[in-house]
Structures are given as C-alpha cells and as structure tokens.
N, C-alpha and C. Protein backbone atom coordinates (compact mmCIF):
# COMPACT_ATOMS: atom_id res chain seq x y z
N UNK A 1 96.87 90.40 90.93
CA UNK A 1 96.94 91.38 91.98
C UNK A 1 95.58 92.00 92.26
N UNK A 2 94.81 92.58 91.28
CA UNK A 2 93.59 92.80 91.36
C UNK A 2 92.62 92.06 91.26
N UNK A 3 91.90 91.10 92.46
CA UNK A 3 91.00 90.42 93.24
C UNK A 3 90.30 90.39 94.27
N UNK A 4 89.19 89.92 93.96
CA UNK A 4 88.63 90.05 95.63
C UNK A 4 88.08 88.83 95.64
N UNK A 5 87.78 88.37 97.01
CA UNK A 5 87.24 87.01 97.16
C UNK A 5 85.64 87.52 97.78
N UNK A 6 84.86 86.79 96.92
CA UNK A 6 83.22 86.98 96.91
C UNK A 6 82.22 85.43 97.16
N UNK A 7 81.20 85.76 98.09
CA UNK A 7 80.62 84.57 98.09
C UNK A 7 80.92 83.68 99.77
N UNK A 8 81.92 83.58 99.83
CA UNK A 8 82.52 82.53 100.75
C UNK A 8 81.58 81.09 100.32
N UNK A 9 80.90 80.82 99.58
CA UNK A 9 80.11 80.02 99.00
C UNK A 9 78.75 79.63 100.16
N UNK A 10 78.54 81.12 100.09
CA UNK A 10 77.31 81.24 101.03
C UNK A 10 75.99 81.71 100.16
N UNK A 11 74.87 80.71 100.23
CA UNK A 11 73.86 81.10 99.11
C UNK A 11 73.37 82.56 99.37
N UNK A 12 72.89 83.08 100.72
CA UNK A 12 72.67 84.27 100.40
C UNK A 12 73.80 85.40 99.32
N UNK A 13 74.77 85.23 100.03
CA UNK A 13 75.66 86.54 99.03
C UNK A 13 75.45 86.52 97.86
N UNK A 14 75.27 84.74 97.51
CA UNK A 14 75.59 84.38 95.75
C UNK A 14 74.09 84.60 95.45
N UNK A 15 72.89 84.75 95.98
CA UNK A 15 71.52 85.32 95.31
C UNK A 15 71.50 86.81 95.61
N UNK A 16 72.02 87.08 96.27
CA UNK A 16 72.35 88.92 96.50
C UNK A 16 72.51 89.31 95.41
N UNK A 17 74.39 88.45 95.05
CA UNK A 17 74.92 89.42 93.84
C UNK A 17 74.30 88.87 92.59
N UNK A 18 73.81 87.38 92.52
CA UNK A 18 73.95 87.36 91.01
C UNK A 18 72.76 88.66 90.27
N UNK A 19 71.50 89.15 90.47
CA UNK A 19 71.35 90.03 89.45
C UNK A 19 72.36 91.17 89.31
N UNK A 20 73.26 91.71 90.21
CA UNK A 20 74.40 92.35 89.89
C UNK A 20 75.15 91.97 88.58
N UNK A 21 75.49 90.31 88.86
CA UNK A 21 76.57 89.67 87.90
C UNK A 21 75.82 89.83 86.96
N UNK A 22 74.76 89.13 86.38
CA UNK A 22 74.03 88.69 84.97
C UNK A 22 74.06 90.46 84.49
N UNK A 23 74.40 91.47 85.03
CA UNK A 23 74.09 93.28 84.24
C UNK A 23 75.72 93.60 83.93
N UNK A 24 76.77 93.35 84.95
CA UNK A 24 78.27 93.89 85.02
C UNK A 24 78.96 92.91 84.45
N UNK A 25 79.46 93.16 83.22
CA UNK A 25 80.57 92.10 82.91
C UNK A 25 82.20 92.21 83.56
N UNK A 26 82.44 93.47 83.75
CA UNK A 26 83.61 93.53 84.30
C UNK A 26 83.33 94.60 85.38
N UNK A 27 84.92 94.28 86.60
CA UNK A 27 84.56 95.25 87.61
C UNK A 27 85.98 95.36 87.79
N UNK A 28 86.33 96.86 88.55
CA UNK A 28 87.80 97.09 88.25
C UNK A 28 87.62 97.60 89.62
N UNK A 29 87.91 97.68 90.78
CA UNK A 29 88.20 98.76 92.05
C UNK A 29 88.63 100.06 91.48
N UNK A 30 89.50 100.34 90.72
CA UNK A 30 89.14 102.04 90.17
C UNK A 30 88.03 102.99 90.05
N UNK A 31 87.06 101.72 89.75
CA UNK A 31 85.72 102.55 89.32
C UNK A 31 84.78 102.58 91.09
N UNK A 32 85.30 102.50 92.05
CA UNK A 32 84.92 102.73 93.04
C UNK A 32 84.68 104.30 93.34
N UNK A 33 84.44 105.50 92.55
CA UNK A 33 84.38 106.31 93.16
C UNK A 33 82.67 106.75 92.93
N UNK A 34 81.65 106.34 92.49
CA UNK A 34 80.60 106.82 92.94
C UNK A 34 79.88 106.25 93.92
N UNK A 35 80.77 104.84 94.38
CA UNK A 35 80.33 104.35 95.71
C UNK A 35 80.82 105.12 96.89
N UNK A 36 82.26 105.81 96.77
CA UNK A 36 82.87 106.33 97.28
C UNK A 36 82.06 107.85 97.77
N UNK A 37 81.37 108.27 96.69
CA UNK A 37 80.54 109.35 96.95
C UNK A 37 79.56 109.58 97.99
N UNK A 38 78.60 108.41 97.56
CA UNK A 38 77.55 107.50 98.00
C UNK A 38 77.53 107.64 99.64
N UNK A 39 78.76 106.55 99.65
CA UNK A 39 79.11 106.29 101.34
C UNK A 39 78.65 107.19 102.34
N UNK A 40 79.28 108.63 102.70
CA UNK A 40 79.12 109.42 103.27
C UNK A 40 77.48 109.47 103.74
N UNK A 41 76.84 109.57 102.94
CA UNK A 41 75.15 109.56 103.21
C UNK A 41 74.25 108.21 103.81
N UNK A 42 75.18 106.90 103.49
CA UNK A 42 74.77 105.49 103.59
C UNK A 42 75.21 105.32 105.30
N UNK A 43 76.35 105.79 105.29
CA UNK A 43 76.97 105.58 106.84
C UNK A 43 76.39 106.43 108.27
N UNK A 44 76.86 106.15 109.01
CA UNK A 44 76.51 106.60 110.40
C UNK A 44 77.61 107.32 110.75
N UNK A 45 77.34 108.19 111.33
CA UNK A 45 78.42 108.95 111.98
C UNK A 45 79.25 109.89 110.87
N UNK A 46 80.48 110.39 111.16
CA UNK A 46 81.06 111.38 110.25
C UNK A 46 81.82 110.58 109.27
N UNK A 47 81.51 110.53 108.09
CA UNK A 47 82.86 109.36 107.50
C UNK A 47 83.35 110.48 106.24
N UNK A 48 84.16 110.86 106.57
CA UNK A 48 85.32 111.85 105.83
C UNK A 48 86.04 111.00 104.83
N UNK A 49 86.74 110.02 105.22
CA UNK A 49 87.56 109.78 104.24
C UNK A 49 87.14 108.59 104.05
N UNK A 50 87.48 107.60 103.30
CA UNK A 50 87.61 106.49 102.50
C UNK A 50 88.83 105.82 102.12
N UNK A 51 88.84 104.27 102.46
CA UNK A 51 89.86 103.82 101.69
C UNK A 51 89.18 102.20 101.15
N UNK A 52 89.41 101.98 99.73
CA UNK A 52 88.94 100.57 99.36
C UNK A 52 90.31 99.80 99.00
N UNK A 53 90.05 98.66 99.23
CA UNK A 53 90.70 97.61 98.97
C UNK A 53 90.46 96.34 99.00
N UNK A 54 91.37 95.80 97.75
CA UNK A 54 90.88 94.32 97.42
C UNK A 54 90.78 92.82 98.20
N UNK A 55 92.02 93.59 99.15
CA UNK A 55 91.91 92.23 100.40
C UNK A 55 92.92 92.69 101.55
N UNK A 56 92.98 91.84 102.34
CA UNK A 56 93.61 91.98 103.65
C UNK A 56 94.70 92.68 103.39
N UNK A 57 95.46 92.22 102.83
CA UNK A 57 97.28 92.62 102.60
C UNK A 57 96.96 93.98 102.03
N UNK A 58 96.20 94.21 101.06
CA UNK A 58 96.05 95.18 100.42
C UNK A 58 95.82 96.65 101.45
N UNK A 59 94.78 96.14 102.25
CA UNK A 59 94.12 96.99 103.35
C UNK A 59 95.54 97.69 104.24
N UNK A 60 96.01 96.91 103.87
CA UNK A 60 97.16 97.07 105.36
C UNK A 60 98.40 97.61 104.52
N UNK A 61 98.62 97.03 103.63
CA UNK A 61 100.03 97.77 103.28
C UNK A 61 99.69 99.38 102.76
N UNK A 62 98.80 99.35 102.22
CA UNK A 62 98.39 100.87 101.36
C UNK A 62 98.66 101.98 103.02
N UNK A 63 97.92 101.55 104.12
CA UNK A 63 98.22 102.55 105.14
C UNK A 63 99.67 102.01 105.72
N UNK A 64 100.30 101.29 105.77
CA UNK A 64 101.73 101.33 105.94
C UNK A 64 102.57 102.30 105.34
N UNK A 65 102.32 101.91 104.09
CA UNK A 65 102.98 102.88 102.41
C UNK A 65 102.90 104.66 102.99
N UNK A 66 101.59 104.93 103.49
CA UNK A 66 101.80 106.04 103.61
C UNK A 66 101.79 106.32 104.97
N UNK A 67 101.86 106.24 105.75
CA UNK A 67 102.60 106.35 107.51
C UNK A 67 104.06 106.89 106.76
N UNK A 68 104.81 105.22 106.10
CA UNK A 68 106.57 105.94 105.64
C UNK A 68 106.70 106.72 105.34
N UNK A 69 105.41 107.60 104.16
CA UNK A 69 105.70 108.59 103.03
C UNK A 69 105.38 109.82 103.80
N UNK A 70 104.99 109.65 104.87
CA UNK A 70 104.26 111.05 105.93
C UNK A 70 105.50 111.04 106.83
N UNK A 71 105.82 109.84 107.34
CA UNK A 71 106.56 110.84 108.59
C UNK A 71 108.24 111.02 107.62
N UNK A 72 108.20 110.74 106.86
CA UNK A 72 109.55 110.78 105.87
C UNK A 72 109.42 112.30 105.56
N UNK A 73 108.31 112.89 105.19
CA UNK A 73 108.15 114.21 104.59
C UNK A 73 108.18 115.10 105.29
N UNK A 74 107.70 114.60 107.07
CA UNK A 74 107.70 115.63 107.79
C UNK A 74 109.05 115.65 108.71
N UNK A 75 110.32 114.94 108.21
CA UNK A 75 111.10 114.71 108.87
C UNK A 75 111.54 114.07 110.19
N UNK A 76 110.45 113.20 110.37
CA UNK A 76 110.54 112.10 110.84
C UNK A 76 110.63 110.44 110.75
N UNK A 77 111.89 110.16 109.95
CA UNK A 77 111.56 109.32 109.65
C UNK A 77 111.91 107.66 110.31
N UNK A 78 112.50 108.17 111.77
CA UNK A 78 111.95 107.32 112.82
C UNK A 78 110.95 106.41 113.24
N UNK A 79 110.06 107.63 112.98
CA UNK A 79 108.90 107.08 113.09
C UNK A 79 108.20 106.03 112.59
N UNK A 80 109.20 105.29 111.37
CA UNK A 80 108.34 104.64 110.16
C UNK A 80 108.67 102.70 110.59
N UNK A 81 108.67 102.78 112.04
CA UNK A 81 108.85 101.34 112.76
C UNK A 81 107.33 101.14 112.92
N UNK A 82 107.19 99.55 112.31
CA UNK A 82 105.86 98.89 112.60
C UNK A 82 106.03 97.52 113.31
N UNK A 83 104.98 97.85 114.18
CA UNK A 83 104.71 96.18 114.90
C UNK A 83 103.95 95.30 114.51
N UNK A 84 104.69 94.21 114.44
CA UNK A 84 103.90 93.11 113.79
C UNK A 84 103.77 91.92 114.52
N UNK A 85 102.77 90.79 114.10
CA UNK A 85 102.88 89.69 115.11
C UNK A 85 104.25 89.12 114.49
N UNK A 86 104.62 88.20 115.07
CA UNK A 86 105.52 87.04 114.78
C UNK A 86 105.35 85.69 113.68
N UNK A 87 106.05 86.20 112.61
CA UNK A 87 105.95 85.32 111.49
C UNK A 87 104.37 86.12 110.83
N UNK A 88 103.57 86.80 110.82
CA UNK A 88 102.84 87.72 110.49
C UNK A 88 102.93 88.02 108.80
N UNK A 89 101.66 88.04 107.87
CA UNK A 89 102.02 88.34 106.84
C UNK A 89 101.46 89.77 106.47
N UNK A 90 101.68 91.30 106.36
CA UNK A 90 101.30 92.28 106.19
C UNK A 90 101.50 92.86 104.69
N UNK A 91 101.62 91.98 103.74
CA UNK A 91 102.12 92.78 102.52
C UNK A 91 103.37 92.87 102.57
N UNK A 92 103.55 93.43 101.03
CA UNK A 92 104.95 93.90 100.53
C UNK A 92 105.97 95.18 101.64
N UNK A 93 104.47 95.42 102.31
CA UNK A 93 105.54 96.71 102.81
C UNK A 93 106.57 96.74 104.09
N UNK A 94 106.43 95.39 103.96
CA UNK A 94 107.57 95.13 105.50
C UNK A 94 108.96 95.04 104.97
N UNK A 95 109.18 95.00 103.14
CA UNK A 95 110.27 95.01 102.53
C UNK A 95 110.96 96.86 102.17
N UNK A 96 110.05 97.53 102.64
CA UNK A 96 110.70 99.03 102.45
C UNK A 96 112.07 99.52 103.52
C-alpha cells in the first residue's frame, strides 16, 4: 500500500536521486512533514495547506474520504455524490 513509483526509467531523475539513495536507507511518507514545512517558502503564491500522497488513487480517495466526512458532519449528507468517468478507477472510496 505504501509506494511510490520513481524514475519512470529516465536517467536524469535516476542521477538526481541516486546521491539521495546511497545517504536514505528507508523512506516512509509519514516523515513528510519537514518538507511539508519547507513548501510554503519553496512555492509561489499562497500555499496554506498541503496534501501528500503516494499515487493517483491515493491522491483522490483521501479528498473523497473527507468531502463524505464534511458534508456528513455538517448535515448534509446528500451532498456526498461523486462523478466519475465510466468504468473509472478512483480508489477504495467509491465503495463507501
């Protein structure tokens, strides 16, 4: 479950990261929060919030997950219809 796909087996990325690799033996997305810090000053424009994730599905269901858990709380829970393409794969959260 916890993966990311790196490289696309493109030499630049893979001479980018390897002095990264040969120093980090392990990497967890948890430990994303002093990049998380970081960001704000690296970026353009106002960037308030943050969200990381490991891949597509990931990206997408985490803000699905909480759309349900928001308009559920605010008593709307109507609201918690999503559009999708046809035959479309968005994550687990099209099973809530």
């Amino acid at each position: 479950m916890w993966y990311t796909t790196v490289g696309y087996a493109n030499r630049e990325i893979a001479e980018t990261m390897s002095p990264q690799a040969e120093k980090l033996c392990y990497y967890t997305p948890f430990g994303a929060a002093s990049l998380a810090a970081a960001l704000p000053q690296l970026a353009l424009g106002d960037l308030n919030r943050r969200h990381f994730a490991t891949g597509g599905s990931t990206a997408v269901e985490s803000p699905l997950r909480l759309c349900h858990y928001y308009f559920g709380v605010i008593g709307q829970p109507e609201k918690g219809r999503i559009l999708s393409r046809m035959d479309a794969y968005h994550g687990a959260a099209g099973q809530l």
